[in-house]
PDB file of N, CA and C in Angstrom:
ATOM      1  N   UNK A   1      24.267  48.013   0.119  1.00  0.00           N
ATOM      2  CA  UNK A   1      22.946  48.306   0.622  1.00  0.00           C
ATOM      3  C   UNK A   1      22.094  48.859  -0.519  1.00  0.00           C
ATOM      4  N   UNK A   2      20.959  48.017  -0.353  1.00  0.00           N
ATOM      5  CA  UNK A   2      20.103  48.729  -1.405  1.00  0.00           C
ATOM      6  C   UNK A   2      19.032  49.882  -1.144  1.00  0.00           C
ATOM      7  N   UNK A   3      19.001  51.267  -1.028  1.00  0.00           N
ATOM      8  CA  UNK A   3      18.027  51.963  -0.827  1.00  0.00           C
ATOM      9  C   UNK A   3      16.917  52.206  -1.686  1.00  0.00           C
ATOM     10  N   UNK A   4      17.294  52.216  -3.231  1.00  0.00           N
ATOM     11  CA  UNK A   4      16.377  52.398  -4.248  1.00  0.00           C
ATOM     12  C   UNK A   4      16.319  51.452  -4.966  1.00  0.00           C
ATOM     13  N   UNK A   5      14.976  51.249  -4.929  1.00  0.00           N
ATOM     14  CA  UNK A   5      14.050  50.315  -5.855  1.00  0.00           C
ATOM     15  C   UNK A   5      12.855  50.823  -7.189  1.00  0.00           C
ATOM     16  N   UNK A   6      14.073  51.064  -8.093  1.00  0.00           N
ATOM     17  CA  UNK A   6      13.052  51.666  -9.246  1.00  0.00           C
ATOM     18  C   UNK A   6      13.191  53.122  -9.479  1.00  0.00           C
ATOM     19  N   UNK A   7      13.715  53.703  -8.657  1.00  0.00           N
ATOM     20  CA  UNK A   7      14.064  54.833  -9.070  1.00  0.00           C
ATOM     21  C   UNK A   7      13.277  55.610  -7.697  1.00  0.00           C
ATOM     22  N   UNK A   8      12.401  54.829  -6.531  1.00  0.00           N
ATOM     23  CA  UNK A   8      11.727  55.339  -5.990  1.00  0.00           C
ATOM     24  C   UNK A   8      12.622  55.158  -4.301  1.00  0.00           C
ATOM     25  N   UNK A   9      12.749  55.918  -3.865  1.00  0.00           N
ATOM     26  CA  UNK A   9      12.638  56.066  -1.914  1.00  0.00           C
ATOM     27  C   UNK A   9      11.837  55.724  -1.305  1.00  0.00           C
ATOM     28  N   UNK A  10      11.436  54.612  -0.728  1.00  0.00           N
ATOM     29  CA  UNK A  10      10.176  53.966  -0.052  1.00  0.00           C
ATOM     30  C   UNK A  10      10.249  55.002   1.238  1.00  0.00           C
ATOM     31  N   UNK A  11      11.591  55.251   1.831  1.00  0.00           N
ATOM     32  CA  UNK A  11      11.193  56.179   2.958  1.00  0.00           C
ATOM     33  C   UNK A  11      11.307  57.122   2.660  1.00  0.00           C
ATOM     34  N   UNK A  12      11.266  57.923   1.886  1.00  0.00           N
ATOM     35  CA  UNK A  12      10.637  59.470   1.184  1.00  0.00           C
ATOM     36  C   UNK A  12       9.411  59.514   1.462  1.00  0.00           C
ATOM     37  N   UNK A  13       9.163  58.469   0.551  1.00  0.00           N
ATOM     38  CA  UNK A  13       7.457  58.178   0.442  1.00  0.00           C
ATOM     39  C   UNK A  13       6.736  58.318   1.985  1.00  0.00           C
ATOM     40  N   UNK A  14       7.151  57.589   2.621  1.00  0.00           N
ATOM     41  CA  UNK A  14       6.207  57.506   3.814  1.00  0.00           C
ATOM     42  C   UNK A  14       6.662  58.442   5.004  1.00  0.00           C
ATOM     43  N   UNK A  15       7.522  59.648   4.722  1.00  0.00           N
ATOM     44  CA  UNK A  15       8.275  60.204   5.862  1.00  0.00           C
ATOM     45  C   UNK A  15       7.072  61.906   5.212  1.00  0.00           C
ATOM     46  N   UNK A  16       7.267  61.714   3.720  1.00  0.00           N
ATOM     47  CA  UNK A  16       6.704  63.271   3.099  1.00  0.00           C
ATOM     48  C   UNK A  16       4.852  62.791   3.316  1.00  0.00           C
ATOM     49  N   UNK A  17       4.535  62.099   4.050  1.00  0.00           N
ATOM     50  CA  UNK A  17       2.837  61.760   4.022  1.00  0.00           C
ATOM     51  C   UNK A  17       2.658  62.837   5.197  1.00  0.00           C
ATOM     52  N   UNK A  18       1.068  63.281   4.481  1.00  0.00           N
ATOM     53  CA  UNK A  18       0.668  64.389   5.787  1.00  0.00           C
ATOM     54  C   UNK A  18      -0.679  63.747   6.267  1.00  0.00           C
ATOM     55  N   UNK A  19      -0.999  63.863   7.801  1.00  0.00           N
ATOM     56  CA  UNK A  19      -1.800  63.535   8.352  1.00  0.00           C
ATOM     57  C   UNK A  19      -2.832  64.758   8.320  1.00  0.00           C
ATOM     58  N   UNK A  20      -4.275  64.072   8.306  1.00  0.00           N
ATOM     59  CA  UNK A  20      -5.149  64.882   8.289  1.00  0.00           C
ATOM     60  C   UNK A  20      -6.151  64.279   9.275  1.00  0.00           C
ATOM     61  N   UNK A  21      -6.750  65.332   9.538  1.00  0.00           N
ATOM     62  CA  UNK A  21      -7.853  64.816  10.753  1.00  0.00           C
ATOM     63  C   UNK A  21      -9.504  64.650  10.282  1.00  0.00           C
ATOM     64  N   UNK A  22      -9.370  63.702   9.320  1.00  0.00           N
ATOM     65  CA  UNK A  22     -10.801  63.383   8.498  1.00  0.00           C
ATOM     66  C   UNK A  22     -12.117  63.321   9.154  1.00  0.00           C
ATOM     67  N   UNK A  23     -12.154  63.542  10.684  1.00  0.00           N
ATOM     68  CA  UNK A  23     -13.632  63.630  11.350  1.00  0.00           C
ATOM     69  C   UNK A  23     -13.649  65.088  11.046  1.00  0.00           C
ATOM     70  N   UNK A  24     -12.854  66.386  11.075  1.00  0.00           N
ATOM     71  CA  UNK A  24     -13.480  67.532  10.915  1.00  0.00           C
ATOM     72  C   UNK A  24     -14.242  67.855   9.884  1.00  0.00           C
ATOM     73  N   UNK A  25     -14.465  67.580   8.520  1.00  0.00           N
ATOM     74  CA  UNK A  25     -14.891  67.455   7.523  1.00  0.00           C
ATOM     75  C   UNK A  25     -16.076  66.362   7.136  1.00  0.00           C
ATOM     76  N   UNK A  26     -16.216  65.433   7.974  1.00  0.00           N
ATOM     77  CA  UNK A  26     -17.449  64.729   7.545  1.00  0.00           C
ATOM     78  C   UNK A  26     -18.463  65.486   7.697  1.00  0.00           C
ATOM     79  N   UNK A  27     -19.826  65.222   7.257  1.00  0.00           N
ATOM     80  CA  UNK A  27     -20.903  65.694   7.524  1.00  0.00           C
ATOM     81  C   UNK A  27     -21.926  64.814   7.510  1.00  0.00           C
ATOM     82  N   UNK A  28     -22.612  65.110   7.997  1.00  0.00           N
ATOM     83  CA  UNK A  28     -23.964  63.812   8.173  1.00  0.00           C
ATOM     84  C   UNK A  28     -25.205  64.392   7.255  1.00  0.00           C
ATOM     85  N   UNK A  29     -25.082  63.240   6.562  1.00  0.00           N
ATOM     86  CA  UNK A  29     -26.445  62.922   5.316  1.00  0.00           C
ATOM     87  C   UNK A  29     -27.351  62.591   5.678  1.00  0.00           C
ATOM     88  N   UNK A  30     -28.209  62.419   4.708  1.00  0.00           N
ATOM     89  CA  UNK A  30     -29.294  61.836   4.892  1.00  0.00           C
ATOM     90  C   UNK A  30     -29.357  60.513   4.304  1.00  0.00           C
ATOM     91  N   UNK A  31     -29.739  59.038   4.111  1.00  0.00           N
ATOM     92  CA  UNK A  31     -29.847  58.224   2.884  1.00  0.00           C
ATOM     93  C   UNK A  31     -31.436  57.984   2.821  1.00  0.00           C
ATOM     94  N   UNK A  32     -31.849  57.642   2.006  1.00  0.00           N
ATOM     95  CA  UNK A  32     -33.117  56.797   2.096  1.00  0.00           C
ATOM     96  C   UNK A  32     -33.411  55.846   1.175  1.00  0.00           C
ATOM     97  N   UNK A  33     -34.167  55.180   0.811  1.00  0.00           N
ATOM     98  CA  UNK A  33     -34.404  54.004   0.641  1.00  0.00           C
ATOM     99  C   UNK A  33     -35.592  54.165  -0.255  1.00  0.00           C
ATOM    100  N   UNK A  34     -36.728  53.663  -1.550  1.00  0.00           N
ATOM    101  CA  UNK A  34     -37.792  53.943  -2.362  1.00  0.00           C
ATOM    102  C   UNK A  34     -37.947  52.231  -2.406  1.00  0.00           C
ATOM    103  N   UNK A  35     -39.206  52.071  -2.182  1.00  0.00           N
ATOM    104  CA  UNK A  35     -39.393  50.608  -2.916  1.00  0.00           C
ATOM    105  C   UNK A  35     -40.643  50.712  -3.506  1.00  0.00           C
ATOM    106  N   UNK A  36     -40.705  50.194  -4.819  1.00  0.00           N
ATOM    107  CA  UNK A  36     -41.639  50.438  -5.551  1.00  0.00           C
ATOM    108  C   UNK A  36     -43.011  49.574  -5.743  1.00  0.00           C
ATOM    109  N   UNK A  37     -44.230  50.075  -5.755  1.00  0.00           N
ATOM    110  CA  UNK A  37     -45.131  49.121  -5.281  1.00  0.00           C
ATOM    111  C   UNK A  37     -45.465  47.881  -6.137  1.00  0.00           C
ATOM    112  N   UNK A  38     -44.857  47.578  -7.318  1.00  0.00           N
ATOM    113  CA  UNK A  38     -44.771  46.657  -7.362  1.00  0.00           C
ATOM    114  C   UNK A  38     -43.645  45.233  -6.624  1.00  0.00           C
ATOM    115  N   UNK A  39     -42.403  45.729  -6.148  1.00  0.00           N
ATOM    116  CA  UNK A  39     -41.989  45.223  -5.142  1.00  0.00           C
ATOM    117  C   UNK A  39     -42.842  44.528  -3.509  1.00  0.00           C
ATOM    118  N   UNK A  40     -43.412  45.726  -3.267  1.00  0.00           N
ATOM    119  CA  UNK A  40     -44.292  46.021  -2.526  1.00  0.00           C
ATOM    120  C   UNK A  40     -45.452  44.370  -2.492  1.00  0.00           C
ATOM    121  N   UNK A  41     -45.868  44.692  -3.351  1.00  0.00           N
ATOM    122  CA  UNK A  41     -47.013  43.275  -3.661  1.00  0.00           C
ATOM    123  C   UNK A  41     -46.399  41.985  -3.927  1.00  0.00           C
ATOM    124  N   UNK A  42     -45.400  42.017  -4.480  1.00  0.00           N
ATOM    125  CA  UNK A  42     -44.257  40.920  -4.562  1.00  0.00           C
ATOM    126  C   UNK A  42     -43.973  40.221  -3.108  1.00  0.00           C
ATOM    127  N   UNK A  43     -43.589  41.341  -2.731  1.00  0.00           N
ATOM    128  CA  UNK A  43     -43.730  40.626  -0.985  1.00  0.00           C
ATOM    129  C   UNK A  43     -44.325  40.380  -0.495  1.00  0.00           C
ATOM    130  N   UNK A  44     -45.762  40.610  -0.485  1.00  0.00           N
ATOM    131  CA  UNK A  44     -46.518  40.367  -0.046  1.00  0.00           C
ATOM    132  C   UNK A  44     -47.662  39.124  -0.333  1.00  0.00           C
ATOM    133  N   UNK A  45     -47.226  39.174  -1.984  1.00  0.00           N
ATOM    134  CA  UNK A  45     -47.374  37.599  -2.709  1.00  0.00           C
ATOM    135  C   UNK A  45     -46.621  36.438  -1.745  1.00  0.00           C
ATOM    136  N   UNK A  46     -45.177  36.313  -1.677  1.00  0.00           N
ATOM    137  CA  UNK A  46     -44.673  35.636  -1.042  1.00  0.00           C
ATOM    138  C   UNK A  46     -44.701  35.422   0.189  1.00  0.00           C
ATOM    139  N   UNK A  47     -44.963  36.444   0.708  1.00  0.00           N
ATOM    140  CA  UNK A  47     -45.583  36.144   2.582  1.00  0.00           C
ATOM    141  C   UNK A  47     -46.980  35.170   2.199  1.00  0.00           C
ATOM    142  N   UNK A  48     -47.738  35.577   1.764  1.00  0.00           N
ATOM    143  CA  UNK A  48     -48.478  35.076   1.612  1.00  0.00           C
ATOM    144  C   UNK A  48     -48.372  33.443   1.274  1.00  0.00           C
ATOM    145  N   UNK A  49     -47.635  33.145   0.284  1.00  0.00           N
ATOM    146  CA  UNK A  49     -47.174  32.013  -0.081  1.00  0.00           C
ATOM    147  C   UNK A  49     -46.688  31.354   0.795  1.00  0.00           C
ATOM    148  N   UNK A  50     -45.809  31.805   1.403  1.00  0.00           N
ATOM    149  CA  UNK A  50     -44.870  31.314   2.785  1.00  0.00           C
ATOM    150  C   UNK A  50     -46.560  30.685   3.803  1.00  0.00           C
ATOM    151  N   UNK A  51     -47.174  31.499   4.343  1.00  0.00           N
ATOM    152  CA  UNK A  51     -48.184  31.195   5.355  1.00  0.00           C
ATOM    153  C   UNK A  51     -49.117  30.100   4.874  1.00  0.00           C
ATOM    154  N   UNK A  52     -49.622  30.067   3.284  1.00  0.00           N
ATOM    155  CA  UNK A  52     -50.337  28.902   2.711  1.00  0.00           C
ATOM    156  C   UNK A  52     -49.239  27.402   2.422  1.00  0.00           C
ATOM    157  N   UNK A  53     -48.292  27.701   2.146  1.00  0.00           N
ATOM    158  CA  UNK A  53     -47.786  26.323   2.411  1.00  0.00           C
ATOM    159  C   UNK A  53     -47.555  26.301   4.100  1.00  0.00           C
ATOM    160  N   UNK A  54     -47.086  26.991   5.088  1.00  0.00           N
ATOM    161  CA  UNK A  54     -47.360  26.348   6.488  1.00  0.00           C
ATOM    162  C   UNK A  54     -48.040  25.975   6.794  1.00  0.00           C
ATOM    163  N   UNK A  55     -49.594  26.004   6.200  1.00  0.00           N
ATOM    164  CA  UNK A  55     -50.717  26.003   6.745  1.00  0.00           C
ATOM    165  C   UNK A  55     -51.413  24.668   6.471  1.00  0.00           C
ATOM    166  N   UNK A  56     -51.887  23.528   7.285  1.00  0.00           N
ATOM    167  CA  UNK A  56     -52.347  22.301   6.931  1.00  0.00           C
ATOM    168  C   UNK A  56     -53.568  22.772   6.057  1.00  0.00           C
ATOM    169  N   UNK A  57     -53.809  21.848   5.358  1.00  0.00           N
ATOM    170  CA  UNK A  57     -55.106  21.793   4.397  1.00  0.00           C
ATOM    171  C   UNK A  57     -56.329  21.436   5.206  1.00  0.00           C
ATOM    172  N   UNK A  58     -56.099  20.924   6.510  1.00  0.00           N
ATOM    173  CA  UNK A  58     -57.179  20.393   7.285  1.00  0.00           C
ATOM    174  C   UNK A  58     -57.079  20.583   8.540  1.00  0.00           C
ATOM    175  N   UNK A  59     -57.934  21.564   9.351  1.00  0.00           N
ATOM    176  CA  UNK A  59     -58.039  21.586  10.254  1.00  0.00           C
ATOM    177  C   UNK A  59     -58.512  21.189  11.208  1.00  0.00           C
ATOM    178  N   UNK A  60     -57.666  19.846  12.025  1.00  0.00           N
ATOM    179  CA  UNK A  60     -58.420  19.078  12.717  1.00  0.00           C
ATOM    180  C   UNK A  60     -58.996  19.924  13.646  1.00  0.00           C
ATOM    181  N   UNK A  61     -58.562  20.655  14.679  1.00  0.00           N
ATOM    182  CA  UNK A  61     -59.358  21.306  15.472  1.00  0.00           C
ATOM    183  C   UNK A  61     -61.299  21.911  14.920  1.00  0.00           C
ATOM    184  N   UNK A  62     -60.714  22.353  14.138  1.00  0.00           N
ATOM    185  CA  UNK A  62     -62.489  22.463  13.299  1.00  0.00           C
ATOM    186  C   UNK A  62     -63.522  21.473  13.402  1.00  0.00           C
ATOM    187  N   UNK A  63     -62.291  20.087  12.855  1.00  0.00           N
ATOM    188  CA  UNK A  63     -63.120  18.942  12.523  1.00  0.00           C
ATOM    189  C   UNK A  63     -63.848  18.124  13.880  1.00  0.00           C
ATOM    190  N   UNK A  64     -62.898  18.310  14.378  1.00  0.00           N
ATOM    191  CA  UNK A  64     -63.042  17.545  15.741  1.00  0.00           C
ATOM    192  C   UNK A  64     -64.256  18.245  17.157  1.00  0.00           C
ATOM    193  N   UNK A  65     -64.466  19.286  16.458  1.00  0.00           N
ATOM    194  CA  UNK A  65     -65.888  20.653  17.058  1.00  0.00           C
ATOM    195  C   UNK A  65     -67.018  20.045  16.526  1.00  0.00           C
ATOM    196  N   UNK A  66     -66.833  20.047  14.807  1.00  0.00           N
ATOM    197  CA  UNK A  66     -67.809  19.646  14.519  1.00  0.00           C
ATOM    198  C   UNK A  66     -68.600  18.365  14.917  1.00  0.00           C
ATOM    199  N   UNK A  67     -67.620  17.242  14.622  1.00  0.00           N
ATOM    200  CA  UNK A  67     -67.967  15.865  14.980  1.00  0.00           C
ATOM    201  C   UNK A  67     -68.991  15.764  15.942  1.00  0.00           C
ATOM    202  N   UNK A  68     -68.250  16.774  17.668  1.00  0.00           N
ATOM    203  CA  UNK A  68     -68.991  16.498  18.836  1.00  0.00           C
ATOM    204  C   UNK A  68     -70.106  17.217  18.656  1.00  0.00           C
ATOM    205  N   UNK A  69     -70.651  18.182  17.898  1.00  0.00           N
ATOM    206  CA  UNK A  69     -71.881  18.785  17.955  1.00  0.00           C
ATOM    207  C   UNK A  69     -72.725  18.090  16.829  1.00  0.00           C
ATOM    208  N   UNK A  70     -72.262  17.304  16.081  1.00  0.00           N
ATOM    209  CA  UNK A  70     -73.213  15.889  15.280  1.00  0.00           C
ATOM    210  C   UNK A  70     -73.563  15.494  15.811  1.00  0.00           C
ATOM    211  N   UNK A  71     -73.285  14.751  17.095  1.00  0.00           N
ATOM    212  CA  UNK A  71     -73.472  13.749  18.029  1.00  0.00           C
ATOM    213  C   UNK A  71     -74.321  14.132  18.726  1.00  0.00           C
ATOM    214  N   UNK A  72     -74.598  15.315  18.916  1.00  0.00           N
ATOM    215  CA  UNK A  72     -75.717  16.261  19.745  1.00  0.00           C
ATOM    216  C   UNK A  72     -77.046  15.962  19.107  1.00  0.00           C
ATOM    217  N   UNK A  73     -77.700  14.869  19.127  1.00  0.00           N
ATOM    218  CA  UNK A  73     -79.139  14.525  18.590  1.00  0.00           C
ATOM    219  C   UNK A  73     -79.853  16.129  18.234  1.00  0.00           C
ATOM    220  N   UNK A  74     -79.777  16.790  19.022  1.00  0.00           N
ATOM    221  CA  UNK A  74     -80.438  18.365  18.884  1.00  0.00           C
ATOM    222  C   UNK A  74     -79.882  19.317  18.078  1.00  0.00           C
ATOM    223  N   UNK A  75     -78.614  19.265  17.819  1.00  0.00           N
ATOM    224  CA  UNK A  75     -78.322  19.949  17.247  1.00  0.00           C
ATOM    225  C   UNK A  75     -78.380  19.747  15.694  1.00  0.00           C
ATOM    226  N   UNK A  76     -78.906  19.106  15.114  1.00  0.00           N
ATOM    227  CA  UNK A  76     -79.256  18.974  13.839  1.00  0.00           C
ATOM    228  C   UNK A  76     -80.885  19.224  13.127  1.00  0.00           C
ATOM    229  N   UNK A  77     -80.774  20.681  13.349  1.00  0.00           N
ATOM    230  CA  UNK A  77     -82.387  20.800  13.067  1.00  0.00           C
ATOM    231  C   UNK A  77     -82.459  21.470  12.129  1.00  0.00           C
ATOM    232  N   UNK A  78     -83.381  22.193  11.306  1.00  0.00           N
ATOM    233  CA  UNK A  78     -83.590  22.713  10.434  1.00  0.00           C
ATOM    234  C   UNK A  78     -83.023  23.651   9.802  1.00  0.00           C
ATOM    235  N   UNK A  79     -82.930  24.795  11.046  1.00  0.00           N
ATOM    236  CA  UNK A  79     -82.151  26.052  10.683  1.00  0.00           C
ATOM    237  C   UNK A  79     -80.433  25.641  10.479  1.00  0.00           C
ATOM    238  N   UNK A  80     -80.185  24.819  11.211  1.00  0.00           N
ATOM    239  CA  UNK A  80     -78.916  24.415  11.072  1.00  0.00           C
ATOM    240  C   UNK A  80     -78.576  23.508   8.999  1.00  0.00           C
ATOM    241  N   UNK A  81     -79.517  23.194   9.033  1.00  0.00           N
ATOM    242  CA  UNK A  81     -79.440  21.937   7.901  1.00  0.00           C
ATOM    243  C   UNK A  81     -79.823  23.388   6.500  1.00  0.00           C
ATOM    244  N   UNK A  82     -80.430  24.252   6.422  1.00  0.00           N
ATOM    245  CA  UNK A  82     -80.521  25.180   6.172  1.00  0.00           C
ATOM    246  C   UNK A  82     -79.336  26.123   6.179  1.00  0.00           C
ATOM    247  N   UNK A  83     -78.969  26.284   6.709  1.00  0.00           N
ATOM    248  CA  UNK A  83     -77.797  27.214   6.813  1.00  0.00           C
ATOM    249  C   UNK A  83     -76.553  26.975   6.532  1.00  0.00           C
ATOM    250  N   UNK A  84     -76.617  25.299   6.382  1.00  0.00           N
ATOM    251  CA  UNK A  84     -75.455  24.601   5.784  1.00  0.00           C
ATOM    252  C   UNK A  84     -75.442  24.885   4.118  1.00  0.00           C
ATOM    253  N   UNK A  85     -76.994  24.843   3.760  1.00  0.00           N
ATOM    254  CA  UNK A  85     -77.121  24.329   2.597  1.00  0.00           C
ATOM    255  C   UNK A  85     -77.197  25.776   2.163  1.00  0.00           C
ATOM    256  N   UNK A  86     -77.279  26.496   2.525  1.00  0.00           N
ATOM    257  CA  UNK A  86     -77.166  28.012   1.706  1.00  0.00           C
ATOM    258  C   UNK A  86     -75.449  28.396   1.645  1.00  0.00           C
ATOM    259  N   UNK A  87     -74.635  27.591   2.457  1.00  0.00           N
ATOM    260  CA  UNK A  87     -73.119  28.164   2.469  1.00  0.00           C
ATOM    261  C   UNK A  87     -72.790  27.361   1.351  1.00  0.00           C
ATOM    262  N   UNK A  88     -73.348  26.625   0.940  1.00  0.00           N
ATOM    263  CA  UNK A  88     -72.412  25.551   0.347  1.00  0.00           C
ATOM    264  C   UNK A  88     -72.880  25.455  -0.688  1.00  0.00           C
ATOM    265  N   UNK A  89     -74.524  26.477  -1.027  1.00  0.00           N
ATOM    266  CA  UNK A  89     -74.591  27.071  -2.791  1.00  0.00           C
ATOM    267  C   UNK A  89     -74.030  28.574  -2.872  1.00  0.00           C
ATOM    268  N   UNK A  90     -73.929  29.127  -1.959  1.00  0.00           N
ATOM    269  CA  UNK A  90     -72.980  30.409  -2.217  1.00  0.00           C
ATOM    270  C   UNK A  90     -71.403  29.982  -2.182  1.00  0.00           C
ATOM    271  N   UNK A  91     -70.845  29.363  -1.909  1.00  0.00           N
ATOM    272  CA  UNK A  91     -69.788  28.687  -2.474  1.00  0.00           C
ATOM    273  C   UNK A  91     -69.299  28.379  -3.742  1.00  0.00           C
ATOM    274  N   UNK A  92     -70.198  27.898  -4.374  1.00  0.00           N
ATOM    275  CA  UNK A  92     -70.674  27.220  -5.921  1.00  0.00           C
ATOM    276  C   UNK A  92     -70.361  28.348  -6.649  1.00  0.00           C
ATOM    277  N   UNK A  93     -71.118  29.816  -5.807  1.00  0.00           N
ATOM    278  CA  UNK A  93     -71.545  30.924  -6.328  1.00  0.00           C
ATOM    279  C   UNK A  93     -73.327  30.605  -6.813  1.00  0.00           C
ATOM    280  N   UNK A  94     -74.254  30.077  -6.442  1.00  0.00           N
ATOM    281  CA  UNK A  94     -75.395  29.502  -6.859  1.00  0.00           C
ATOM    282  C   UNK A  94     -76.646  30.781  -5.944  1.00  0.00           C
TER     283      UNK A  94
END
């Protein structure tokens, strides 16, 4: 019969182990967390990014408003033709 392996008692070993009751001794911490604002804008770059590629380049719903109020003989009058033409040199930046 072989009891020793190496010079060691495997059941020594595990007969001389003492149990301890490791919940009496914990204590409760605190952790927290720092993210730095350049992180901060990083994410918020990429959200951003994320929502402009979901986003069609063309909004038919827009388009399809507009169309029917072209068609409106009346609705193409001055102030309107005017008000186009001032969005679309502040656009320019003009």
């Amino acid at each position: 019969m072989i009891d020793k392996i190496g010079g060691i008692n495997s059941l020594n070993n595990v007969q001389n182990t003492h149990r301890t009751n490791g919940t009496d001794n914990v204590s409760a911490g605190t952790d927290s967390i720092n993210v730095s604002e350049e992180a901060k804008e990083m994410a918020e770059v990429y959200y951003m990014k994320q929502v402009a590629a979901n986003t069609p380049d063309v909004r038919a719903d827009r388009v399809a408003e507009i169309r029917e109020k072209i068609k409106d003989p009346s609705y193409l009058n001055d102030a309107v033709i005017n008000s186009t033409a001032d969005r679309i040199m502040t656009s320019f930046g003009l």
